[in-house]
PDB file of N, CA and C in Angstrom:
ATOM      1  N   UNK A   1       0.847  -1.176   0.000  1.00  0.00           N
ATOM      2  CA  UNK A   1       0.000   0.000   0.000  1.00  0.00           C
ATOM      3  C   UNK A   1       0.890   1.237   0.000  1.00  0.00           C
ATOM      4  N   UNK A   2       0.323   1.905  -0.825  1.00  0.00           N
ATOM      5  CA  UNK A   2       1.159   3.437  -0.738  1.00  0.00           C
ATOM      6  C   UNK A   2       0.334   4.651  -0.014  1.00  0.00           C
ATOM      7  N   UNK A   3       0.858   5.529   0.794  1.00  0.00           N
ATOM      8  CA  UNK A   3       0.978   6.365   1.861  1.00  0.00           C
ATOM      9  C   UNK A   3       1.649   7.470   1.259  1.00  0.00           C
ATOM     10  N   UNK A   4       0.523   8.362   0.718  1.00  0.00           N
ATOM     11  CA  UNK A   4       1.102   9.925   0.520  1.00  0.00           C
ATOM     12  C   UNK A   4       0.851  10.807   1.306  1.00  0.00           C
ATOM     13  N   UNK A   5       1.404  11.639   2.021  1.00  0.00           N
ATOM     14  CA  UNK A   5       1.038  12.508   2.757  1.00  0.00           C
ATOM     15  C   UNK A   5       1.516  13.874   2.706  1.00  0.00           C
ATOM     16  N   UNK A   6       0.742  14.743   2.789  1.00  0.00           N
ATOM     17  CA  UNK A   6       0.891  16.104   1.935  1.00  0.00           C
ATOM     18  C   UNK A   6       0.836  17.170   3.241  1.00  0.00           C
ATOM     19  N   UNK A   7       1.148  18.461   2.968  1.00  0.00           N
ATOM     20  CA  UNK A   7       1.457  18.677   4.168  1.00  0.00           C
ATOM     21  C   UNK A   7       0.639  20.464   3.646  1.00  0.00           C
ATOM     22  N   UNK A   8      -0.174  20.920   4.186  1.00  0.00           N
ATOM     23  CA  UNK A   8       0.095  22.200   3.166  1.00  0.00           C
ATOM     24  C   UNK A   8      -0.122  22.898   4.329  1.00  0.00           C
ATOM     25  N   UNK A   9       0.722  23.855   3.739  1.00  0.00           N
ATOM     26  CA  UNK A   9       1.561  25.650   4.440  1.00  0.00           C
ATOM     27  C   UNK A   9       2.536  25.187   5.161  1.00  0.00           C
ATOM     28  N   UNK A  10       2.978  24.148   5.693  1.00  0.00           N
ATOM     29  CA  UNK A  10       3.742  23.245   6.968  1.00  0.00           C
ATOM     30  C   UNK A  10       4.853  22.179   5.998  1.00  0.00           C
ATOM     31  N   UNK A  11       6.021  22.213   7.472  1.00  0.00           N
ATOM     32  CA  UNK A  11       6.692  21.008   6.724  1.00  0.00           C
ATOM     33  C   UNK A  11       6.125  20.068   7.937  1.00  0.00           C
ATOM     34  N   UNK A  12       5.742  18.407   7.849  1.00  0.00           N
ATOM     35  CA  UNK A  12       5.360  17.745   8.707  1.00  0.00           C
ATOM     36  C   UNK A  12       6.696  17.106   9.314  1.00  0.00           C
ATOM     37  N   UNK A  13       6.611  16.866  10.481  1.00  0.00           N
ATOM     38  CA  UNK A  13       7.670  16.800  11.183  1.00  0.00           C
ATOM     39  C   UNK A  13       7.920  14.411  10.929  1.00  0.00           C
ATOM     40  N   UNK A  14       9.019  14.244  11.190  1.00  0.00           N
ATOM     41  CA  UNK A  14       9.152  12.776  11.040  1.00  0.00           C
ATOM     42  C   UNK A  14       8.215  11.919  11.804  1.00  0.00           C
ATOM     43  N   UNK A  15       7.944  12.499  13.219  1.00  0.00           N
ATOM     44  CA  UNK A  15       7.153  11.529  14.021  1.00  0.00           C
ATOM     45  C   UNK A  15       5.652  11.798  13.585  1.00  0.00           C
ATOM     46  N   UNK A  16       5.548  12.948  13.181  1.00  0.00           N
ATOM     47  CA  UNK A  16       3.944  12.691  13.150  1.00  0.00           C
ATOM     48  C   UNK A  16       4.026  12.100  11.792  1.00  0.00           C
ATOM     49  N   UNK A  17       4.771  11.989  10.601  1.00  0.00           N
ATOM     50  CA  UNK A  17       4.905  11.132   9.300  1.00  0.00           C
ATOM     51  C   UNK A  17       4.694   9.314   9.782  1.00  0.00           C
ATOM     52  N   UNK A  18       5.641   9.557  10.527  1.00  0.00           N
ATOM     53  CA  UNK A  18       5.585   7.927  11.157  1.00  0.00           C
ATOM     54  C   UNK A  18       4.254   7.558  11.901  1.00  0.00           C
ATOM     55  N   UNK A  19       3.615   8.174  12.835  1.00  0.00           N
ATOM     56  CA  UNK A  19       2.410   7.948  13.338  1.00  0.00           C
ATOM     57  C   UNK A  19       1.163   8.037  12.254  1.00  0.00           C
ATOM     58  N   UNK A  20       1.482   8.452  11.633  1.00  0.00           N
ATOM     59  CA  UNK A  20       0.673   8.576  10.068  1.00  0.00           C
ATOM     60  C   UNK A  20       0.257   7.097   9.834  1.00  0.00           C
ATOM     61  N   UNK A  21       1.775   7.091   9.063  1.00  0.00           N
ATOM     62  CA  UNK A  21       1.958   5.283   8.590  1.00  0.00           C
ATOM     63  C   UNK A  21       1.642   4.287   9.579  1.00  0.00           C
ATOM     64  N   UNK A  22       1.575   4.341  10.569  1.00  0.00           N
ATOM     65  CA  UNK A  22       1.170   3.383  11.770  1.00  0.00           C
ATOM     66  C   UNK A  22      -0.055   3.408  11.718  1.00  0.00           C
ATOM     67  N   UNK A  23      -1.035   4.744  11.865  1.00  0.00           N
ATOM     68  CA  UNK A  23      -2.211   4.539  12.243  1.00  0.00           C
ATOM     69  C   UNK A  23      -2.711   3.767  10.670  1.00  0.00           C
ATOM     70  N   UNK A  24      -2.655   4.502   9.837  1.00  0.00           N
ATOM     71  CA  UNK A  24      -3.108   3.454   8.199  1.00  0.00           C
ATOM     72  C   UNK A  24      -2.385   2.291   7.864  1.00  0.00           C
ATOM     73  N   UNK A  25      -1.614   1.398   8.017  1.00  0.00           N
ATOM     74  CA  UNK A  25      -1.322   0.318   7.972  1.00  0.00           C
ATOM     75  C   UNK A  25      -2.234  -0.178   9.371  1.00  0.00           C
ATOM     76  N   UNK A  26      -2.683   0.180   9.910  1.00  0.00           N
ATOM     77  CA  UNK A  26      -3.633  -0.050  11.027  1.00  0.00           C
ATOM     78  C   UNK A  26      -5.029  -1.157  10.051  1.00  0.00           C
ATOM     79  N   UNK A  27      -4.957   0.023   9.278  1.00  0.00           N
ATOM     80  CA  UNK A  27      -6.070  -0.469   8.485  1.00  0.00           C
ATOM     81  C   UNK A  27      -6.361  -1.746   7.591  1.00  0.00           C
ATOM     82  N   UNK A  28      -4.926  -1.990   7.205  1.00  0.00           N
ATOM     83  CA  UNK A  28      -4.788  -3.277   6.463  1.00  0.00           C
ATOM     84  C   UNK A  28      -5.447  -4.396   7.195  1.00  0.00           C
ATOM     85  N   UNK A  29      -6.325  -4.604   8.605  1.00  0.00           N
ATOM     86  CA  UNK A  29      -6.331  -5.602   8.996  1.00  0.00           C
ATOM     87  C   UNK A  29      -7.986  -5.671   8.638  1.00  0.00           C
ATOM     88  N   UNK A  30      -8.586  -4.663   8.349  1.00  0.00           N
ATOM     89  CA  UNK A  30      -9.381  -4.525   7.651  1.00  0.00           C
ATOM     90  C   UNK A  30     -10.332  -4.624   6.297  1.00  0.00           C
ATOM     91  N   UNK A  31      -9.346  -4.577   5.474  1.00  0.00           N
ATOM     92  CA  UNK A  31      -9.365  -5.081   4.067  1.00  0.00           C
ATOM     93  C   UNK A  31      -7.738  -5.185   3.624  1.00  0.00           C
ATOM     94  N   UNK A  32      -7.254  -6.273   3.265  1.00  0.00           N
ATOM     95  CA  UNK A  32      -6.294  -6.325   2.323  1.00  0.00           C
ATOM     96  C   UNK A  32      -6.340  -6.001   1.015  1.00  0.00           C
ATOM     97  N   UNK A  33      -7.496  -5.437   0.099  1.00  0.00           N
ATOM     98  CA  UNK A  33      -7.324  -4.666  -0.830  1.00  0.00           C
ATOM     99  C   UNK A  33      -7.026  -3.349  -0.913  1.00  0.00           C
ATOM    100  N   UNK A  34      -6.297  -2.654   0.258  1.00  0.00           N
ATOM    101  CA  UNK A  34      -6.157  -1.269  -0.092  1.00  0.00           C
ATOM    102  C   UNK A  34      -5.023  -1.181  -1.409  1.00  0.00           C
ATOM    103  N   UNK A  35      -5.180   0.018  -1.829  1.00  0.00           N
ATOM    104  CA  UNK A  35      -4.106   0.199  -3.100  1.00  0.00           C
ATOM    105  C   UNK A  35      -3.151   1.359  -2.452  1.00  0.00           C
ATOM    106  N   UNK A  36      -3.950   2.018  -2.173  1.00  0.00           N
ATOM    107  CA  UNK A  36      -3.309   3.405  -1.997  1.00  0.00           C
ATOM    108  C   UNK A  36      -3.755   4.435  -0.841  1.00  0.00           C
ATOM    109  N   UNK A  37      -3.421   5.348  -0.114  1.00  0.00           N
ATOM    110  CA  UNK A  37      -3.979   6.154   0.778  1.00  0.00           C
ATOM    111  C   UNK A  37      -3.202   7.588   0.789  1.00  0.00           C
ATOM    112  N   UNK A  38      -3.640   8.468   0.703  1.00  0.00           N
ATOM    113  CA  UNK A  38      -3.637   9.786   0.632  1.00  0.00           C
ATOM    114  C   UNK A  38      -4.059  10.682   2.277  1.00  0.00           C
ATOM    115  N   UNK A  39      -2.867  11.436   2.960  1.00  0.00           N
ATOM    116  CA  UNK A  39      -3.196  11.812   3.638  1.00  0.00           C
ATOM    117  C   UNK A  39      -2.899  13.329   3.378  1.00  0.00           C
ATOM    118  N   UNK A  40      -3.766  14.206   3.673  1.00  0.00           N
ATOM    119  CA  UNK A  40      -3.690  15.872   3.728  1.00  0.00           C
ATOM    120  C   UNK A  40      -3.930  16.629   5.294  1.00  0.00           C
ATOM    121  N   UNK A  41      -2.926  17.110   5.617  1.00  0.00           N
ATOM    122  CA  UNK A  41      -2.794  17.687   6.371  1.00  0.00           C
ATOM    123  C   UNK A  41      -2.743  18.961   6.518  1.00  0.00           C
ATOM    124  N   UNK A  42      -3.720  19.715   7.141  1.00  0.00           N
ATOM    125  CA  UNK A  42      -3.680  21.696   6.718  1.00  0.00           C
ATOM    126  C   UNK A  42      -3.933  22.185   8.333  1.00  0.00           C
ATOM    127  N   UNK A  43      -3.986  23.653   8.256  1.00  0.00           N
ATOM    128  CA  UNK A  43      -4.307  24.386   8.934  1.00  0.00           C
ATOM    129  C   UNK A  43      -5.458  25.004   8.854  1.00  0.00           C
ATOM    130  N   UNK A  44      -6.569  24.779   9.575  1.00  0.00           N
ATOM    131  CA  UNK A  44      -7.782  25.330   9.314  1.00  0.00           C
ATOM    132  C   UNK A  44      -7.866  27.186   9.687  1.00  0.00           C
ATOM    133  N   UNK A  45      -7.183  27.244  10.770  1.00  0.00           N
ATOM    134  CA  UNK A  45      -7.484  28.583  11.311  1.00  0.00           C
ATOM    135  C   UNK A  45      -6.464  28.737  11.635  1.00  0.00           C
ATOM    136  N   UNK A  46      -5.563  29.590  11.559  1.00  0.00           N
ATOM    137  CA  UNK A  46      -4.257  30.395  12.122  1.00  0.00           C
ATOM    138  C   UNK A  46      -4.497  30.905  13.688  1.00  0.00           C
ATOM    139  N   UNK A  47      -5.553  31.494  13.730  1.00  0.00           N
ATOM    140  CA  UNK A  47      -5.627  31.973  15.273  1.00  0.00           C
ATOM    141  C   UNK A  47      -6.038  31.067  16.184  1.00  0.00           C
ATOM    142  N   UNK A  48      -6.738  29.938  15.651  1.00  0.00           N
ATOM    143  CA  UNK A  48      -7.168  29.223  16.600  1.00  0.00           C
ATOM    144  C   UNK A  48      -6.628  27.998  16.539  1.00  0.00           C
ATOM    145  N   UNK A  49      -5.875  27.883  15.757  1.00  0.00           N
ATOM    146  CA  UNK A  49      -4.871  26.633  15.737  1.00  0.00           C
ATOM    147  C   UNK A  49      -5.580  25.113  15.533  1.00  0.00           C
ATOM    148  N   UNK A  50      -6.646  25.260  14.883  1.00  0.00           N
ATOM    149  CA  UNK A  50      -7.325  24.180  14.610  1.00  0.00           C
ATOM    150  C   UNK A  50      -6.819  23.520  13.097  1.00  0.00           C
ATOM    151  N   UNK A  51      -6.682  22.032  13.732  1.00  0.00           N
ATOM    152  CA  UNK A  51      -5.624  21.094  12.587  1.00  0.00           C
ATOM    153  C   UNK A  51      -6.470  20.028  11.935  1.00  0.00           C
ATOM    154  N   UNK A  52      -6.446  20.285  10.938  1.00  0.00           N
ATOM    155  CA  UNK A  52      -7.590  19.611   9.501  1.00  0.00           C
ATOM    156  C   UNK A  52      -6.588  17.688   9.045  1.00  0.00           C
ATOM    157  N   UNK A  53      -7.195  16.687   9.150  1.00  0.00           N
ATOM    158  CA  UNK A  53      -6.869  15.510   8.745  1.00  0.00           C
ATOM    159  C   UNK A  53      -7.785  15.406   7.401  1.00  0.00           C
ATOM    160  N   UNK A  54      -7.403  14.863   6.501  1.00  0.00           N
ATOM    161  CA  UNK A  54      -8.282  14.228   5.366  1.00  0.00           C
ATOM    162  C   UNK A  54      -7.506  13.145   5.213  1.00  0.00           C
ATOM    163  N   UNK A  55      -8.397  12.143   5.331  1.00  0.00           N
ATOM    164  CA  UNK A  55      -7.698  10.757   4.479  1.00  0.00           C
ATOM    165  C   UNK A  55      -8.447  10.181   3.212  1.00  0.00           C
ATOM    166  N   UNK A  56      -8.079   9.596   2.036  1.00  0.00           N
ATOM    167  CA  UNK A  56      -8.739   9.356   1.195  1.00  0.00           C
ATOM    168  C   UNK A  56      -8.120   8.382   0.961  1.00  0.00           C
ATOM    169  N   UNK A  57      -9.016   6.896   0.647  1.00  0.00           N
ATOM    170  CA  UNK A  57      -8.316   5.534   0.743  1.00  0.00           C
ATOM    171  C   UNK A  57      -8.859   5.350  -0.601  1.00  0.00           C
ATOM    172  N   UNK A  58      -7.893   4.458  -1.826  1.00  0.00           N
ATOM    173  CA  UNK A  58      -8.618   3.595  -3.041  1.00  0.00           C
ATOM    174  C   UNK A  58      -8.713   2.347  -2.320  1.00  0.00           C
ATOM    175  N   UNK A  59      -9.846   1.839  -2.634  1.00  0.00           N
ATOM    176  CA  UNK A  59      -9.626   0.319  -2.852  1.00  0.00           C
ATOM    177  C   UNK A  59     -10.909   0.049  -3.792  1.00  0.00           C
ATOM    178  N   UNK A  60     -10.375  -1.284  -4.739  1.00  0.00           N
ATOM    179  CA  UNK A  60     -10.805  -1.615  -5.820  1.00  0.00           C
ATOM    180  C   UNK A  60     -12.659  -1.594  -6.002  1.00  0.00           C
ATOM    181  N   UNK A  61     -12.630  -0.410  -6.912  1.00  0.00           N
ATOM    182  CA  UNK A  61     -14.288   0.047  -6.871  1.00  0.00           C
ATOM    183  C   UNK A  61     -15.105   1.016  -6.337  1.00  0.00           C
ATOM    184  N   UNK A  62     -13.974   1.624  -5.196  1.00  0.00           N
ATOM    185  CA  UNK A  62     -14.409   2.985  -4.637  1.00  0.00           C
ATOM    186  C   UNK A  62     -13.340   2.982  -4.167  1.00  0.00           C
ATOM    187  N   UNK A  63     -13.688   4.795  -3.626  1.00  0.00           N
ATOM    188  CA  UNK A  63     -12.738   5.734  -3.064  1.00  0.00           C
ATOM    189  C   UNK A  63     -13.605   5.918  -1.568  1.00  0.00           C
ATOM    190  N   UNK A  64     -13.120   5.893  -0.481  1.00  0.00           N
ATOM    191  CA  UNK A  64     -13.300   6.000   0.988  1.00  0.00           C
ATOM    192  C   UNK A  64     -12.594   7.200   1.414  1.00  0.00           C
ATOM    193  N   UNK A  65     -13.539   8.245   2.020  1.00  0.00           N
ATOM    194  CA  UNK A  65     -13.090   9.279   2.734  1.00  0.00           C
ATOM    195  C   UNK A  65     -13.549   9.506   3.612  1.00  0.00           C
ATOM    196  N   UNK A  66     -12.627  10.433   4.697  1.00  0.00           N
ATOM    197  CA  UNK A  66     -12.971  11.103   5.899  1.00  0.00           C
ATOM    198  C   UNK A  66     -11.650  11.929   6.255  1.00  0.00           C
ATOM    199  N   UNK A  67     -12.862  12.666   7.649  1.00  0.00           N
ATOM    200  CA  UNK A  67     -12.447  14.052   7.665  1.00  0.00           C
ATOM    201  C   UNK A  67     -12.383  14.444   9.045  1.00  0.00           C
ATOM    202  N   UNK A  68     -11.695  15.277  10.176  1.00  0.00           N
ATOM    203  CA  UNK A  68     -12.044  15.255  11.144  1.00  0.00           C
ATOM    204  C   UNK A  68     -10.847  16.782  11.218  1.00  0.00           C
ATOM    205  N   UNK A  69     -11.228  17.549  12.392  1.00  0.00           N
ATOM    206  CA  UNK A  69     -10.503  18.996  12.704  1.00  0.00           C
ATOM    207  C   UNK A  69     -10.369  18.959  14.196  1.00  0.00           C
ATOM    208  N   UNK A  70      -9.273  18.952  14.715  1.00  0.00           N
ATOM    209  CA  UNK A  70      -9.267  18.921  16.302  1.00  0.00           C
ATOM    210  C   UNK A  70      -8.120  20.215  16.671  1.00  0.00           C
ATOM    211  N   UNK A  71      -7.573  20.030  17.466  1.00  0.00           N
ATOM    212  CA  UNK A  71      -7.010  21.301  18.151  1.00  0.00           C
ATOM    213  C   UNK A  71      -5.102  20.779  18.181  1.00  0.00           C
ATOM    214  N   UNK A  72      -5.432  19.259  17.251  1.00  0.00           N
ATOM    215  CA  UNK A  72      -3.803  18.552  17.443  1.00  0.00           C
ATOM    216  C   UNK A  72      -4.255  17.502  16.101  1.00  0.00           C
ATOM    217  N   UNK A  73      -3.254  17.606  15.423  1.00  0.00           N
ATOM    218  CA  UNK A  73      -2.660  16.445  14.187  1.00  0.00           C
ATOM    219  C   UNK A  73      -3.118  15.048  14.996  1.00  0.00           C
ATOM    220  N   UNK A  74      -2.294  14.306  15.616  1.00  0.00           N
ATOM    221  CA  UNK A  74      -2.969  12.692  15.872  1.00  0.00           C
ATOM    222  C   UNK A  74      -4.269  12.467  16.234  1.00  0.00           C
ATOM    223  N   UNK A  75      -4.814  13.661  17.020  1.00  0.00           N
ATOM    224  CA  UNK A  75      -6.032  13.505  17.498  1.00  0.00           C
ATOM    225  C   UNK A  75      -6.660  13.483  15.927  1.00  0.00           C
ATOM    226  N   UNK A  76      -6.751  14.212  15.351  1.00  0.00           N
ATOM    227  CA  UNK A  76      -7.582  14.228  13.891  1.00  0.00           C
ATOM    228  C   UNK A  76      -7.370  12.828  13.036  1.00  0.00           C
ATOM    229  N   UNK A  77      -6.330  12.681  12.995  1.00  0.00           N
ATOM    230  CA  UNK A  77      -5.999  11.517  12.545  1.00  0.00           C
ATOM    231  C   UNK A  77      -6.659  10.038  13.049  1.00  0.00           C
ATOM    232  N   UNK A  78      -6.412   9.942  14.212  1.00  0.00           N
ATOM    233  CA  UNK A  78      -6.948   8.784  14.441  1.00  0.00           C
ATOM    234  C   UNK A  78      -8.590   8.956  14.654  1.00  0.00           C
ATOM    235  N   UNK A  79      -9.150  10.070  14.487  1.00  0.00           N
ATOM    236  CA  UNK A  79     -10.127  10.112  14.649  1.00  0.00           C
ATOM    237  C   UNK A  79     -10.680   9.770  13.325  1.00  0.00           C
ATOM    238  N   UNK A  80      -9.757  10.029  12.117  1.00  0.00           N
ATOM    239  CA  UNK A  80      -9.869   9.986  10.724  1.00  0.00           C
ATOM    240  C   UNK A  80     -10.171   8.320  10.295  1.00  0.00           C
ATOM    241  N   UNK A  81      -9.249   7.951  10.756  1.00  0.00           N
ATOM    242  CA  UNK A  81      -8.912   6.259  10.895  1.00  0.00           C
ATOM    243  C   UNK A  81      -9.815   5.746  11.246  1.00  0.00           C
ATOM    244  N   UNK A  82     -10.562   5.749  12.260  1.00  0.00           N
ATOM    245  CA  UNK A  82     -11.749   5.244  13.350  1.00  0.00           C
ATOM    246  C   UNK A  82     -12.965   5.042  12.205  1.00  0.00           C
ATOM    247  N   UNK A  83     -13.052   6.281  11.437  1.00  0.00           N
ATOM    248  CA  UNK A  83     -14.300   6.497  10.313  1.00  0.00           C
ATOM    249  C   UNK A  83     -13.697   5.563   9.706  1.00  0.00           C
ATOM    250  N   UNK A  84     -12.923   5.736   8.648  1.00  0.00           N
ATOM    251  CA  UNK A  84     -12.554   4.540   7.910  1.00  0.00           C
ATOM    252  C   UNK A  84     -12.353   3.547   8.348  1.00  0.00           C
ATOM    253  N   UNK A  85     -12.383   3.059   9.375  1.00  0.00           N
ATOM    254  CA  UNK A  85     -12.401   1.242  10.128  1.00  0.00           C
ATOM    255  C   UNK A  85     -13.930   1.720   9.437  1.00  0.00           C
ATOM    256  N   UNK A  86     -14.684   1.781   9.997  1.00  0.00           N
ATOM    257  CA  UNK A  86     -16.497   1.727  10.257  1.00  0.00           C
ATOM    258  C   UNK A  86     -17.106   1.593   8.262  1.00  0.00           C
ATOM    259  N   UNK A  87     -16.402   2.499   7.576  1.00  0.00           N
ATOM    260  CA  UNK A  87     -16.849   2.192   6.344  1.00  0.00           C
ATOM    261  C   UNK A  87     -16.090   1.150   5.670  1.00  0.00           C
ATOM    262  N   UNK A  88     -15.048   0.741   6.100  1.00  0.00           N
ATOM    263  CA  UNK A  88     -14.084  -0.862   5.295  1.00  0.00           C
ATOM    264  C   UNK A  88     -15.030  -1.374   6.005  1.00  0.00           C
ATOM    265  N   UNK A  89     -15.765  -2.240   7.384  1.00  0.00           N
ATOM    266  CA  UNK A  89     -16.368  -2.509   7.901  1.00  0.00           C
ATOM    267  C   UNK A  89     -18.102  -2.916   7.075  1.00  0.00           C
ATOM    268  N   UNK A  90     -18.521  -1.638   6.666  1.00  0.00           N
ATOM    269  CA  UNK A  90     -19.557  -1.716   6.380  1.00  0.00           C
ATOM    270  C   UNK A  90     -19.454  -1.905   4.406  1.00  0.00           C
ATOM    271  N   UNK A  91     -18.434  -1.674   3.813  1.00  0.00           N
ATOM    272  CA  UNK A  91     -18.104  -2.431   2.460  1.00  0.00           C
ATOM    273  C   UNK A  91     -18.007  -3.813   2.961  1.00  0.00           C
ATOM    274  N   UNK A  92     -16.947  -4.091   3.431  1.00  0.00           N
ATOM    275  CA  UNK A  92     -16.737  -5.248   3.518  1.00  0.00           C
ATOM    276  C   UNK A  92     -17.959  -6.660   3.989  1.00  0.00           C
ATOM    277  N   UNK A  93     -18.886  -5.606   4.776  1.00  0.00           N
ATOM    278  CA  UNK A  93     -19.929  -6.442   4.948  1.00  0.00           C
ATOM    279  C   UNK A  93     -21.280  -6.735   3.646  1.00  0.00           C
ATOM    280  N   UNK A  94     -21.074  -5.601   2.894  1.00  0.00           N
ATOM    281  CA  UNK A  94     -21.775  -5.611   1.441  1.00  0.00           C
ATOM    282  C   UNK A  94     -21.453  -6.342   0.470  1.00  0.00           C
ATOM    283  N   UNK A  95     -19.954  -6.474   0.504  1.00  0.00           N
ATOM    284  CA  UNK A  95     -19.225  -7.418   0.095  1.00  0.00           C
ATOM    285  C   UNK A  95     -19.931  -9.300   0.154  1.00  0.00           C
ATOM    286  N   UNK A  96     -19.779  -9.399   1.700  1.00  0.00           N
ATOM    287  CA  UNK A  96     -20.180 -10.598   1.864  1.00  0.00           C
ATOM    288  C   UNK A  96     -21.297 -11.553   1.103  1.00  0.00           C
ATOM    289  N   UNK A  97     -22.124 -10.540   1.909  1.00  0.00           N
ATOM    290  CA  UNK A  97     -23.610 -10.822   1.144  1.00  0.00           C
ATOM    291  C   UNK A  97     -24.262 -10.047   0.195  1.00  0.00           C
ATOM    292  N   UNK A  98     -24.529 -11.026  -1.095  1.00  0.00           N
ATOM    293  CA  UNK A  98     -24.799 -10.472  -1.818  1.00  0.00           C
ATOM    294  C   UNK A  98     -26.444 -10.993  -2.252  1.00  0.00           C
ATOM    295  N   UNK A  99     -27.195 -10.557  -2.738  1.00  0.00           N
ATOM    296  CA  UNK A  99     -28.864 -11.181  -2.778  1.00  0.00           C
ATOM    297  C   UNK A  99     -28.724 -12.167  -3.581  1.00  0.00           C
ATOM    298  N   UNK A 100     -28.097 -12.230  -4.477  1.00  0.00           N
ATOM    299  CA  UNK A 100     -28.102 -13.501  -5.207  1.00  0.00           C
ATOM    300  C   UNK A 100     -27.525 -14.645  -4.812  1.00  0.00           C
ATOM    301  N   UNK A 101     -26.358 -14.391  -4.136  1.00  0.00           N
ATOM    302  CA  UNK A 101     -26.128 -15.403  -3.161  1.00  0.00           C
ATOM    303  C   UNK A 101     -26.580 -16.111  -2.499  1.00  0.00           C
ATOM    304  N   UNK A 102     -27.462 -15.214  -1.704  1.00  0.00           N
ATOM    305  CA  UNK A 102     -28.463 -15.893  -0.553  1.00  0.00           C
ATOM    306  C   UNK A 102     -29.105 -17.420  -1.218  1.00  0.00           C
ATOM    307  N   UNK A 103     -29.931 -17.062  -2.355  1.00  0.00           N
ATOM    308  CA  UNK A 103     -30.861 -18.341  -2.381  1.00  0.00           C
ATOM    309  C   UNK A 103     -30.275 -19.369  -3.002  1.00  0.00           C
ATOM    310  N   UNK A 104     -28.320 -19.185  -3.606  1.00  0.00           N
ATOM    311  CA  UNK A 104     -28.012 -20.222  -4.286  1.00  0.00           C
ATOM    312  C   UNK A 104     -27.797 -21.091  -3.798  1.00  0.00           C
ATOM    313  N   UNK A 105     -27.351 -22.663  -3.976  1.00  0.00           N
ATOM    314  CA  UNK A 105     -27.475 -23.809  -3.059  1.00  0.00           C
ATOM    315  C   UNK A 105     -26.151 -24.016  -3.407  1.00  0.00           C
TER     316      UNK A 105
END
């Protein structure tokens, strides 16, 4: 899986890069089809120091996003992560069952 992470107005520092990659390889236990993941990191407000996460995941057939703004980078992040467990979760369960399935023998 590839892990881009973008940083804008900011340079991102190594540990929060690394806690990045930790929390989304998190995710692999979730679906092993991820392809790719995209993380954006901004500044929402200068005065109030509120810190913007976007993650945007491919996996084969859709694109999975979420979004979260807290007052600190990991907090957003894993809060980011948490959403995306819940929608791999709820693909993956669409996945399973499918209606035609049901009645085949």
């Amino acid at each position: 899986m590839n892990i881009q992470i973008t940083a804008r107005k900011f340079k991102a520092h190594y540990t929060l890069k690394e806690f990045i990659k930790d929390e989304i390889s998190s995710l692999e236990k979730f679906s092993d089809d991820i392809i790719d993941a995209d993380v954006i990191l901004s500044f929402q407000n200068n005065q109030n120091s509120i810190k913007k996460a976007e993650i945007i995941l491919n996996i084969p057939g859709q694109t999975l996003n979420a979004a979260d703004q807290t007052e600190d980078f990991k907090a957003s992040i894993s809060s980011s992560v948490e959403k995306l467990k819940r929608q791999l979760e709820t693909v993956k369960s669409k996945r399973r069952v499918k209606p035609d399935d049901k009645y085949r023998s």
